[in-house]
N, C-alpha and C. Protein backbone atom coordinates (compact mmCIF):
# COMPACT_ATOMS: atom_id res chain seq x y z
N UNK A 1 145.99 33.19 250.74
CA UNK A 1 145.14 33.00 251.90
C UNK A 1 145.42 34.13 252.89
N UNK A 2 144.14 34.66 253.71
CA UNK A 2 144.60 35.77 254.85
C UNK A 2 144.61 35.24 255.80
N UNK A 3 145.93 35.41 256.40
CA UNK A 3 146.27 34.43 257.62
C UNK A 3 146.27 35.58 258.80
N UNK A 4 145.78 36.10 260.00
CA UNK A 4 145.92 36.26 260.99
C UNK A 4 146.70 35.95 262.30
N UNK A 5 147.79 35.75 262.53
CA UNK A 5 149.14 35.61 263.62
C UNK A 5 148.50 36.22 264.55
N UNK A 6 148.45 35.78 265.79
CA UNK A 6 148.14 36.43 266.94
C UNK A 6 149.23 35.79 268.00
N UNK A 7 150.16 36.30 269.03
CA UNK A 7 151.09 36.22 269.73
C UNK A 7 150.62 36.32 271.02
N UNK A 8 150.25 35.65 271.99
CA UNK A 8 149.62 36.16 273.49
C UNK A 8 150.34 35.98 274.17
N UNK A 9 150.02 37.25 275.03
CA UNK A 9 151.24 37.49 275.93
C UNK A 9 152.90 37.62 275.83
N UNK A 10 152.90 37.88 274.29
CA UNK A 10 154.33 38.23 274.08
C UNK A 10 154.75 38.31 272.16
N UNK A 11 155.74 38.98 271.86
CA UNK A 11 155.98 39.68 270.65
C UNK A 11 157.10 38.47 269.64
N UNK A 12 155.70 37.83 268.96
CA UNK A 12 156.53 37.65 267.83
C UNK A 12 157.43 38.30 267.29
N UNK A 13 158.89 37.60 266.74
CA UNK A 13 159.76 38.58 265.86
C UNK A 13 159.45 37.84 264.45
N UNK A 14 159.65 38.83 263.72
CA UNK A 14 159.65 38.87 262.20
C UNK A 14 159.98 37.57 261.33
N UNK A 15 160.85 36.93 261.87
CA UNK A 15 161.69 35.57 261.16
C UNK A 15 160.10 34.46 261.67
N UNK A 16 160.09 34.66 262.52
CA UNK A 16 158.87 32.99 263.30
C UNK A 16 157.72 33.47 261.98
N UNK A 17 157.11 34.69 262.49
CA UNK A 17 156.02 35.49 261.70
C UNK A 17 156.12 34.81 259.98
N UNK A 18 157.08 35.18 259.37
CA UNK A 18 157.44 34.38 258.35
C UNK A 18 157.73 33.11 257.34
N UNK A 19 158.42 32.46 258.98
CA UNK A 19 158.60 31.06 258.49
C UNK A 19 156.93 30.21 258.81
N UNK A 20 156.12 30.61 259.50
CA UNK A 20 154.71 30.71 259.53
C UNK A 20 153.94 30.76 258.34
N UNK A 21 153.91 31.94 258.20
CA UNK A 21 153.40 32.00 256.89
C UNK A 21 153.81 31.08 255.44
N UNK A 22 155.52 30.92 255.33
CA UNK A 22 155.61 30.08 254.50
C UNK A 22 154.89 28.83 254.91
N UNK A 23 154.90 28.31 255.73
CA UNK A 23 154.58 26.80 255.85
C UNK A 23 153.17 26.25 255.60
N UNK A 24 152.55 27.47 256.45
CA UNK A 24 150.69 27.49 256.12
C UNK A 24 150.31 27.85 254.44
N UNK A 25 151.26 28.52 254.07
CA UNK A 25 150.48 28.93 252.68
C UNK A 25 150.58 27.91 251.46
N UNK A 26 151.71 27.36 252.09
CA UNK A 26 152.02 25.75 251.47
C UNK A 26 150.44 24.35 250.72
N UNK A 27 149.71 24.73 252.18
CA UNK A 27 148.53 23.65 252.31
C UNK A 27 147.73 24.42 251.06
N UNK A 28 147.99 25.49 250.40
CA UNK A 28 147.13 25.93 249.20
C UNK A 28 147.13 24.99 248.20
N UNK A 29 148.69 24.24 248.09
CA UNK A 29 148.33 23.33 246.95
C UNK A 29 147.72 21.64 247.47
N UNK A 30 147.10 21.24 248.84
CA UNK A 30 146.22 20.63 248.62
C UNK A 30 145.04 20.42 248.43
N UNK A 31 144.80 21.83 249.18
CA UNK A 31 143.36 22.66 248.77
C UNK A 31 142.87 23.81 248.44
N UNK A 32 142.91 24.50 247.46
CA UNK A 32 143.11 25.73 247.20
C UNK A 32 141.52 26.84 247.49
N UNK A 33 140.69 25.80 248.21
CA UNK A 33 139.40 26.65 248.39
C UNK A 33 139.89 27.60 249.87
N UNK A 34 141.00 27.42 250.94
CA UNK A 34 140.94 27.78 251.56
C UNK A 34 140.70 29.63 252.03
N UNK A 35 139.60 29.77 253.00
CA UNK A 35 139.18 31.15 252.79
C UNK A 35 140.41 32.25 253.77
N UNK A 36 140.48 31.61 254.40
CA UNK A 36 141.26 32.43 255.63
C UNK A 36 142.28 31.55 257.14
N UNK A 37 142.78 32.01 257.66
CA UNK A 37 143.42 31.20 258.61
C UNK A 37 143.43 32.42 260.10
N UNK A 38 143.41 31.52 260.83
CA UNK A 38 143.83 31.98 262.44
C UNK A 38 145.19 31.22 263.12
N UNK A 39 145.94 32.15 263.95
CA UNK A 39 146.99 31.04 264.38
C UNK A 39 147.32 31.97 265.66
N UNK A 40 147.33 30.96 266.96
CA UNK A 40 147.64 31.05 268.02
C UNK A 40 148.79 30.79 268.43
N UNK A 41 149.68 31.90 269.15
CA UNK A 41 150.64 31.34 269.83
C UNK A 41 150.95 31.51 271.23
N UNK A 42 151.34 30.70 272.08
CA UNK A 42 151.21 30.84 273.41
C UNK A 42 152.49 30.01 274.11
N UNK A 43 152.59 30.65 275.07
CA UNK A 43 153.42 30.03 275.89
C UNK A 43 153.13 29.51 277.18
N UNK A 44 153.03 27.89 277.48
CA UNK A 44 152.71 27.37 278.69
C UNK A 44 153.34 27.39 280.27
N UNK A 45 153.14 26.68 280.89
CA UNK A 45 153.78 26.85 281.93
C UNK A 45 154.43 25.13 282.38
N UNK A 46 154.34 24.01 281.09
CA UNK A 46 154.77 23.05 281.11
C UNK A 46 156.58 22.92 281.01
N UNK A 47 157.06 22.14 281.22
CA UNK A 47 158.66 22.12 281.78
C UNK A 47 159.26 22.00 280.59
N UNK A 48 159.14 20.89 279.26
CA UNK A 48 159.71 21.35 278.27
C UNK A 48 159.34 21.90 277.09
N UNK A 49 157.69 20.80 276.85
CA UNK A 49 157.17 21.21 275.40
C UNK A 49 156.44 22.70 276.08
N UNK A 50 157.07 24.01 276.17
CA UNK A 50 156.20 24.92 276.61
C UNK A 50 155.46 25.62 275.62
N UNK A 51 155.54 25.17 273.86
CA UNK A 51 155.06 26.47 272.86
C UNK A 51 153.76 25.71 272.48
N UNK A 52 152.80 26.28 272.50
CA UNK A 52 151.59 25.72 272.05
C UNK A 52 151.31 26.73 270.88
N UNK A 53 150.48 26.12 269.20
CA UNK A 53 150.15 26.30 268.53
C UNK A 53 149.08 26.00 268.36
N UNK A 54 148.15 27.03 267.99
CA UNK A 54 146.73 26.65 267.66
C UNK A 54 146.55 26.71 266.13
N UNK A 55 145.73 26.35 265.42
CA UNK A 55 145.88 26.89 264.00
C UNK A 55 144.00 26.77 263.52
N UNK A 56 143.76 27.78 262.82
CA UNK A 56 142.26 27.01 262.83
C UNK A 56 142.07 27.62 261.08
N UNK A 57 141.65 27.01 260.03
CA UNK A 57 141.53 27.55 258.77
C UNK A 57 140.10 26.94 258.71
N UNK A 58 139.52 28.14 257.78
CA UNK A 58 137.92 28.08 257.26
C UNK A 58 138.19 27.81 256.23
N UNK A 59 137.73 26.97 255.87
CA UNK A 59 137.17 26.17 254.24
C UNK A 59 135.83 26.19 254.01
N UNK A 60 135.83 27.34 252.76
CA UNK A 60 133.83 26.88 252.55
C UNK A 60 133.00 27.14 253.68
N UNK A 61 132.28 26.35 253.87
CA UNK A 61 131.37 26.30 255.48
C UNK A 61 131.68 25.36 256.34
N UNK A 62 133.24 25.53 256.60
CA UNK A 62 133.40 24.49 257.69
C UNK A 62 134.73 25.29 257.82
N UNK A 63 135.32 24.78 259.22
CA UNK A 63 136.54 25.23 259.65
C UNK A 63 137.44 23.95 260.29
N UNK A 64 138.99 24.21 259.96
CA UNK A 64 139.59 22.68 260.66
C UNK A 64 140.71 23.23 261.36
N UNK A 65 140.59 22.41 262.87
CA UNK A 65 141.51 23.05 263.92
C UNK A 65 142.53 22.18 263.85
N UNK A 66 143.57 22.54 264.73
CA UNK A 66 144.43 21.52 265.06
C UNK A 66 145.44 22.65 266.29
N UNK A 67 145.69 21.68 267.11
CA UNK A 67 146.56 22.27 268.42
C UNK A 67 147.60 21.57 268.38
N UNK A 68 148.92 21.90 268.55
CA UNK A 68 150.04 21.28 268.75
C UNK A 68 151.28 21.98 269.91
N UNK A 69 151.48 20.98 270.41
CA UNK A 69 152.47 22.06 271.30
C UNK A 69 153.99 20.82 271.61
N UNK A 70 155.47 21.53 271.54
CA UNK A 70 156.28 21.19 271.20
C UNK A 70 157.75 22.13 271.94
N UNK A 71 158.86 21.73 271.51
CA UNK A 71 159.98 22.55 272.43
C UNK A 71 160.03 24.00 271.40
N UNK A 72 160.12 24.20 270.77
CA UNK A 72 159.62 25.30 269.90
C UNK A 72 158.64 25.60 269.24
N UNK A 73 158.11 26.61 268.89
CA UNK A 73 157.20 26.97 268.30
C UNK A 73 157.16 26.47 266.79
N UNK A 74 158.34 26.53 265.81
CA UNK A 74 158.78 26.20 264.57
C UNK A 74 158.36 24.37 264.57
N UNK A 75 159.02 24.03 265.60
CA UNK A 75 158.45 22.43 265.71
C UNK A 75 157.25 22.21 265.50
N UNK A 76 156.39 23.02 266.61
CA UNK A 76 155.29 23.02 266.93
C UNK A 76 154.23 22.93 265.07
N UNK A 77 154.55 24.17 264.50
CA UNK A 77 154.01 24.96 263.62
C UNK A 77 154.22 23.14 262.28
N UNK A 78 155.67 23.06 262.46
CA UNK A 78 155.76 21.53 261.09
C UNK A 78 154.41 20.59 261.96
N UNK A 79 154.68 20.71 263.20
CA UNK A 79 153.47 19.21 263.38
C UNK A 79 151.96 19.87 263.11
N UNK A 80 151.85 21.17 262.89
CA UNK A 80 150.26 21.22 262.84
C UNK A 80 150.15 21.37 261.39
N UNK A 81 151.45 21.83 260.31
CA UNK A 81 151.11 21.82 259.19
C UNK A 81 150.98 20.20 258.81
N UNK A 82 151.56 19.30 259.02
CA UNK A 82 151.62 17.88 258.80
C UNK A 82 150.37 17.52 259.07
N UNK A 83 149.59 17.85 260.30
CA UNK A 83 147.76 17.54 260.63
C UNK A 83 147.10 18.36 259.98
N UNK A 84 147.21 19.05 259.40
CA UNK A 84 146.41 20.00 258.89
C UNK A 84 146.42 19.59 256.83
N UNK A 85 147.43 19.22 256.73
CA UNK A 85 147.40 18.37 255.36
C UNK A 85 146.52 17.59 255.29
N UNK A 86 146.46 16.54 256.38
CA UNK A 86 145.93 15.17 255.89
C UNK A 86 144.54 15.45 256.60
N UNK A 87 144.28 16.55 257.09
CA UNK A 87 143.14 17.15 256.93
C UNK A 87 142.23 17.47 256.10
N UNK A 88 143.16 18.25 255.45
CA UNK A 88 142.60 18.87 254.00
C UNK A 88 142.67 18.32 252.89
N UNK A 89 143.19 16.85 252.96
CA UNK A 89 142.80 15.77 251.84
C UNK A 89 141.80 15.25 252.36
N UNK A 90 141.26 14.87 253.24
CA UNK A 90 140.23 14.22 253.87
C UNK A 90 138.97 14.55 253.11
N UNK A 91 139.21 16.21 253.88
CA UNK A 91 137.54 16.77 253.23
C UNK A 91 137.77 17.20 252.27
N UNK A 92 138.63 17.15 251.33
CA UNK A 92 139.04 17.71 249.64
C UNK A 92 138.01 16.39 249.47
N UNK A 93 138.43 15.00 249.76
CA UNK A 93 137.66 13.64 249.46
C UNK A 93 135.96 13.91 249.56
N UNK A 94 136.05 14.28 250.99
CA UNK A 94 134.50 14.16 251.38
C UNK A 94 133.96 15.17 250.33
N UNK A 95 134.42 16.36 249.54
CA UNK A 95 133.60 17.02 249.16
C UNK A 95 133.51 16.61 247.58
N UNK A 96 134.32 15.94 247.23
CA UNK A 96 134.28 15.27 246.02
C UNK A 96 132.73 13.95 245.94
N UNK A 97 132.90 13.52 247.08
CA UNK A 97 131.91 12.42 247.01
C UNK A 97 129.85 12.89 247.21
């Protein structure tokens, strides 16, 4: 899958960049039509959960988001891969039917 990392307002290092990619490329084996991915990272101005994750992957002719934000980014990234699974069994279903 071509995944796109985008960092705003500040410089991913190499290890996050990575453990990223492992985790997203993971969801290939629930759905392997996936065409491409986007992933946002940002930093808020909230007191603890400050890392927000965006994640948005195109499937086919449709795309599925999910936002998560958490005390790290790595946190952040397991809770949107965890929504983003039972995502992509959903419409794996719907497109079966």
């Amino acid at each position: 899958m071509k995944l796109d990392i985008q960092s705003i307002h500040f410089d991913a290092d190499k290890k996050l960049l990575e453990y990223i990619e492992k985790k997203l490329n993971k969801l290939e084996t629930f759905y392997d039509n996936i065409v491409s991915g986007e992933v946002f990272l940002k930093v808020t101005n909230d007191a603890k959960e400050n890392k927000l994750v965006e994640v948005k992957l195109n499937v086919q002719n449709q795309s599925i988001f999910v936002k998560e934000t958490s005390i790290s980014f790595e946190a952040a990234v397991d809770m949107a891969e965890n929504t983003l699974r039972g995502q992509l069994v959903k419409y794996k279903e719907r497109m079966r039917n």
